[in-house]
Protein backbone atom coordinates (compact mmCIF):
# COMPACT_ATOMS: atom_id res chain seq x y z
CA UNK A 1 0.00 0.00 0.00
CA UNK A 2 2.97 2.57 1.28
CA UNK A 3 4.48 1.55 -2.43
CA UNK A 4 1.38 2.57 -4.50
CA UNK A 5 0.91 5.67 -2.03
CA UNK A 6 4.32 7.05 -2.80
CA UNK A 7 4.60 6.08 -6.54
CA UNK A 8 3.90 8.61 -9.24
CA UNK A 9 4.73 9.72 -12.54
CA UNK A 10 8.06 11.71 -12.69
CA UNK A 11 8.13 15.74 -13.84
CA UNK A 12 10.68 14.61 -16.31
CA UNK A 13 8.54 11.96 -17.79
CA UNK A 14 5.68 14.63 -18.00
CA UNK A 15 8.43 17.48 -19.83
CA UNK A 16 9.23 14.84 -22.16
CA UNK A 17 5.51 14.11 -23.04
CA UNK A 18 5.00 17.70 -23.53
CA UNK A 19 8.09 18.22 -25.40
CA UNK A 20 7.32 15.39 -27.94
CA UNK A 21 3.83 17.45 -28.30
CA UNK A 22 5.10 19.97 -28.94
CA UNK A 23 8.07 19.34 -31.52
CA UNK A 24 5.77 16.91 -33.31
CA UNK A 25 2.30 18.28 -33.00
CA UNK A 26 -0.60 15.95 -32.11
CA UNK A 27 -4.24 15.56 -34.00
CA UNK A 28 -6.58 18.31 -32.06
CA UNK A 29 -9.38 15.47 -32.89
CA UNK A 30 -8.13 12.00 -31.62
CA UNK A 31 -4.96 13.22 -30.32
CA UNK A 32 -2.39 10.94 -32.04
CA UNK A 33 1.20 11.93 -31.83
CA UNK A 34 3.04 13.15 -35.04
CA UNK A 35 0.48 14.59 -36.41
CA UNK A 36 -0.34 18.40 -36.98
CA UNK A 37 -3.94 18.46 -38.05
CA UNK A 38 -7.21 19.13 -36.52
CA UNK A 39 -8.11 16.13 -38.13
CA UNK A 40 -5.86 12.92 -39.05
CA UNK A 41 -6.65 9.75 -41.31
CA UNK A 42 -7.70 8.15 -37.72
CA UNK A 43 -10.38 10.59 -37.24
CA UNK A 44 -11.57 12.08 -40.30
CA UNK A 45 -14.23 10.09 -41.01
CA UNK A 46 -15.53 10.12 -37.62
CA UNK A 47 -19.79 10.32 -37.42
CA UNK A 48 -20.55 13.42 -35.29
CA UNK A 49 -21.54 11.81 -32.43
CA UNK A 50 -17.98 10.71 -31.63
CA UNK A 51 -16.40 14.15 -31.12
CA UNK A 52 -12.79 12.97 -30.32
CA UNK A 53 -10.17 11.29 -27.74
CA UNK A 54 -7.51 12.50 -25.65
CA UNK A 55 -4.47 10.56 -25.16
CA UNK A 56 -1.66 12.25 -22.50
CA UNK A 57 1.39 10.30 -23.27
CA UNK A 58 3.16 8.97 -26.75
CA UNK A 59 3.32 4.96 -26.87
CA UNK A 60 6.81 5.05 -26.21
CA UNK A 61 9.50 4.45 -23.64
CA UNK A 62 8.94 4.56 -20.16
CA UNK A 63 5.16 5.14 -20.87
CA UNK A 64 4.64 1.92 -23.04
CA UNK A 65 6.38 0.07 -20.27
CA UNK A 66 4.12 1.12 -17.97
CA UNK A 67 1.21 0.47 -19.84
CA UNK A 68 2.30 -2.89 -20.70
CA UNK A 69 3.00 -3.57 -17.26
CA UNK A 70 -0.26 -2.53 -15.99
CA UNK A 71 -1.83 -4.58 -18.83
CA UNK A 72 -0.28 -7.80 -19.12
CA UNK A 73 2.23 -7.86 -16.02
CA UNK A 74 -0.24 -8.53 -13.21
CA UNK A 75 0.05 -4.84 -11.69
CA UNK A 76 -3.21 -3.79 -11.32
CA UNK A 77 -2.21 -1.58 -8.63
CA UNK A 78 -1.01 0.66 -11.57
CA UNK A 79 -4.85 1.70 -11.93
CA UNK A 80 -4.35 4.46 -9.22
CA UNK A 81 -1.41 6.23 -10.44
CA UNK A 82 -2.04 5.90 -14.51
CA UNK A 83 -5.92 7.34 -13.81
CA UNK A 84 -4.05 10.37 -11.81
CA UNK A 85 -2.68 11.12 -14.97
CA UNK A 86 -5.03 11.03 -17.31
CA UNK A 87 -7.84 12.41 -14.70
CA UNK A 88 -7.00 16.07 -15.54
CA UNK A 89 -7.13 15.30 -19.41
CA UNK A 90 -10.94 14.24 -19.41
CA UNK A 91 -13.59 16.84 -20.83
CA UNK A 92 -15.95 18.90 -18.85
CA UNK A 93 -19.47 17.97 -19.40
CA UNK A 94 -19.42 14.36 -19.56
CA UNK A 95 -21.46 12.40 -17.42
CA UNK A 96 -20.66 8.54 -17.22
CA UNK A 97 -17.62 6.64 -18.15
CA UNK A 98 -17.78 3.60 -19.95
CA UNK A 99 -14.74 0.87 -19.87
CA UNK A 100 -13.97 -0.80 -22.97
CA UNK A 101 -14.83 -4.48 -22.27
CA UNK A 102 -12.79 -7.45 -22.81
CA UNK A 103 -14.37 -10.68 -23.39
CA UNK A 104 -14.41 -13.10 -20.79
CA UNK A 105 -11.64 -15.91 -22.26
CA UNK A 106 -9.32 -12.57 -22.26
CA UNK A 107 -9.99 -11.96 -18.74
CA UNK A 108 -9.94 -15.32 -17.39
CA UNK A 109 -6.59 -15.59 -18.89
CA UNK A 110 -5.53 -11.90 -18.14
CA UNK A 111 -7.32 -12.26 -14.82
CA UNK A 112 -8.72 -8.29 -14.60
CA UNK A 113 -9.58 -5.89 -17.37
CA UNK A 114 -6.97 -2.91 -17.15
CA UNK A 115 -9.66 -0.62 -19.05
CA UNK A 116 -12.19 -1.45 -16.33
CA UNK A 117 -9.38 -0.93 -13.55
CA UNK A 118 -8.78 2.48 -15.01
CA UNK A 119 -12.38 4.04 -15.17
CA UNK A 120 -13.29 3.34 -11.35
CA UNK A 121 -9.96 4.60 -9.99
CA UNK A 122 -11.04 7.81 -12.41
CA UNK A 123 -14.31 7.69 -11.16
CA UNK A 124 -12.94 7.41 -7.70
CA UNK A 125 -10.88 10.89 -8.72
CA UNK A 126 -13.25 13.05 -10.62
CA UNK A 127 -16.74 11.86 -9.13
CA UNK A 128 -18.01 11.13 -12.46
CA UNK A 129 -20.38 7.79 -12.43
CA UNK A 130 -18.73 4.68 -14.45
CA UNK A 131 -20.81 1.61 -15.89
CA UNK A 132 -20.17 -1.56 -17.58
CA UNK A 133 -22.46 -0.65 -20.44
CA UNK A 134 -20.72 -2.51 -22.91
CA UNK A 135 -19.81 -6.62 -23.13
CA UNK A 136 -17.74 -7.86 -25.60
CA UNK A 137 -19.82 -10.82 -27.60
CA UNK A 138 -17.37 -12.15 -30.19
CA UNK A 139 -13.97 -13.37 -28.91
CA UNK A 140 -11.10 -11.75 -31.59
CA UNK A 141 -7.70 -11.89 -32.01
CA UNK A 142 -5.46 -9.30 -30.83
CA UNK A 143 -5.04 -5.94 -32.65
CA UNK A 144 -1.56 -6.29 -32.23
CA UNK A 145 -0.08 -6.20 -35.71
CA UNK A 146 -2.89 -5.71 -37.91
CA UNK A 147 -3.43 -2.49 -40.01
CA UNK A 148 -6.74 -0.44 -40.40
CA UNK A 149 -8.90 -2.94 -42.66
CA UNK A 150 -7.90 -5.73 -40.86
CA UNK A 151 -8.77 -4.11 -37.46
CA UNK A 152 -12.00 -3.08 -38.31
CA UNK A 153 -12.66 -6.34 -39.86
CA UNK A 154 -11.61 -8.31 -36.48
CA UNK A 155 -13.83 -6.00 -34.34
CA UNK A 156 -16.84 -5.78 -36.41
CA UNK A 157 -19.41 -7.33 -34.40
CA UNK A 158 -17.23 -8.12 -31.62
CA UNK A 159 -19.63 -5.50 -29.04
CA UNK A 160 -22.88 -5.37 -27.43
CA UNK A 161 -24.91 -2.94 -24.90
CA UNK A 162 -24.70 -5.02 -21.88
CA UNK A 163 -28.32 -6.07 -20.03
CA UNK A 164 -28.49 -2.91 -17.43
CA UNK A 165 -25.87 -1.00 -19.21
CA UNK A 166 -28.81 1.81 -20.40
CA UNK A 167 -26.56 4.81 -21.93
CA UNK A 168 -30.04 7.01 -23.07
CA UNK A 169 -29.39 10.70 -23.08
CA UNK A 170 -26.00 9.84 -21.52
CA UNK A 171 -22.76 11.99 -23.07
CA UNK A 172 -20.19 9.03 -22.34
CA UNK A 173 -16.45 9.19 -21.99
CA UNK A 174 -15.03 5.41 -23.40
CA UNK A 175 -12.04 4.90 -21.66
CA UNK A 176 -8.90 2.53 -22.90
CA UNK A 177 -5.26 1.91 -22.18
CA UNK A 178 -4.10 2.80 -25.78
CA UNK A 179 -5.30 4.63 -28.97
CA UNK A 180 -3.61 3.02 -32.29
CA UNK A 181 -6.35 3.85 -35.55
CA UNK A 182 -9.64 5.08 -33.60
CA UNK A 183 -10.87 1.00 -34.25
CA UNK A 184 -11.97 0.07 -31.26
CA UNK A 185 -13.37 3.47 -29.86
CA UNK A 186 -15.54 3.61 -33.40
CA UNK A 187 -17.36 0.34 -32.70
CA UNK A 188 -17.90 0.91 -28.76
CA UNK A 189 -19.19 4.36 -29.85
CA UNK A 190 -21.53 2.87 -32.56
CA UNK A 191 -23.18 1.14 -29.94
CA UNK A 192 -23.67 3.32 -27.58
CA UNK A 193 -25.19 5.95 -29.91
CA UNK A 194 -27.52 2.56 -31.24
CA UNK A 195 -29.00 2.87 -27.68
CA UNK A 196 -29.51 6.40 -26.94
CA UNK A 197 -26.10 8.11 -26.22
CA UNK A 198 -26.11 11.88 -27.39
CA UNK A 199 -22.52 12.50 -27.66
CA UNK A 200 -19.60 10.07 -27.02
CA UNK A 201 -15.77 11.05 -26.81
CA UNK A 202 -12.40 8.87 -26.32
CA UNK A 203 -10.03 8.98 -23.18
CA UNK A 204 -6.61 7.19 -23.39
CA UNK A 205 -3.52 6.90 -21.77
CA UNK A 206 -1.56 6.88 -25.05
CA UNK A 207 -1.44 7.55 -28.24
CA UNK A 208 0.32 4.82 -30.68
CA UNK A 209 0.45 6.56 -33.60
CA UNK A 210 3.70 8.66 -33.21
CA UNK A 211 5.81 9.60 -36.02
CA UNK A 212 9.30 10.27 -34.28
């Protein structure tokens, strides 16, 4: 406990994620790294009802590690001091967050959902309300590896609103580890706008589409 208490993100990590900001820019829409554009070829296309995502840190370095650790490394405990980060970068106005879901061979074998982790120790920070809204119906590979087609091709289908999980009139923050093409936020935001969501935006810790 005394560990997770006293651990926390550096101020030289946090320069350096500014600094890569700003000497490479970063989409004003879904927030991906290299890119200076209010829009990218992630986020273009976007409907209107998914307004954007905000990602704090490039995939890189000491911040992939300790996403990766948090994800696959059994260090849940991680939840605390990754949400701290990414608490401030949430938009006003918003009021439920919505963990992207993993299906339930990935979390028997994972044993936790790091997405699910993150949004209550958020909720626990901001006060906004979380709910498991969304289940994950079709088991998939991982998106590791695959390019745009072939990601939304392994995700179509793959989500569903979960029984209880009523979104109407809801504007809904959908909250994941890492953004890589905008994939999996488009199909968790397609069905939450199916059943009644009004507006739906994308929070991340990262961003994995840096050019550096």
């Amino acid at each position: 406990m005394k560990r997770q208490e006293k651990l926390q993100v550096c101020d030289e990590c946090r320069a350096e994620a500014l600094r890569k900001r700003s000497l490479y820019g970063q989409c004003q829409c879904c927030h991906s790294f290299g890119i200076q554009s209010d829009h990218c070829h992630s986020c273009r296309d976007w409907p209107a009802y998914l307004t954007g995502n905000v990602a704090v840190w490039p995939y890189q370095n000491g911040w992939q590690q300790a996403i990766l650790d948090f994800k696959f490394r059994n260090m849940p405990w991680l939840a605390e001091v990754l949400a701290a980060e990414l608490a401030p970068a949430l938009p006003p106005g918003y009021d439920l967050l919505v963990p992207v879901p993993l299906h339930r061979y990935r979390i028997r074998e994972r044993g936790y959902n790091q997405s699910e982790l993150l949004v209550k120790a958020l909720s626990r920070q901001t006060g906004i309300p979380w709910k498991n809204s969304l289940e994950r119906i079709r088991h998939t590979p991982h998106q590791t590896g695959l390019n745009r087609e072939q990601r939304l091709k392994n995700l179509d289908g793959a989500f569903a609103l979960k029984r209880g999980g009523d979104v109407t009139g809801k504007r809904v923050i959908v909250v994941d580890d890492v953004f890589t093409t905008g994939t999996t936020l488009q199909q968790c935001a397609k069905v939450l706008h199916q059943n009644g969501a009004i507006q739906i935006t994308g929070a991340t810790l990262a961003s994995g589409q840096g050019h550096f």
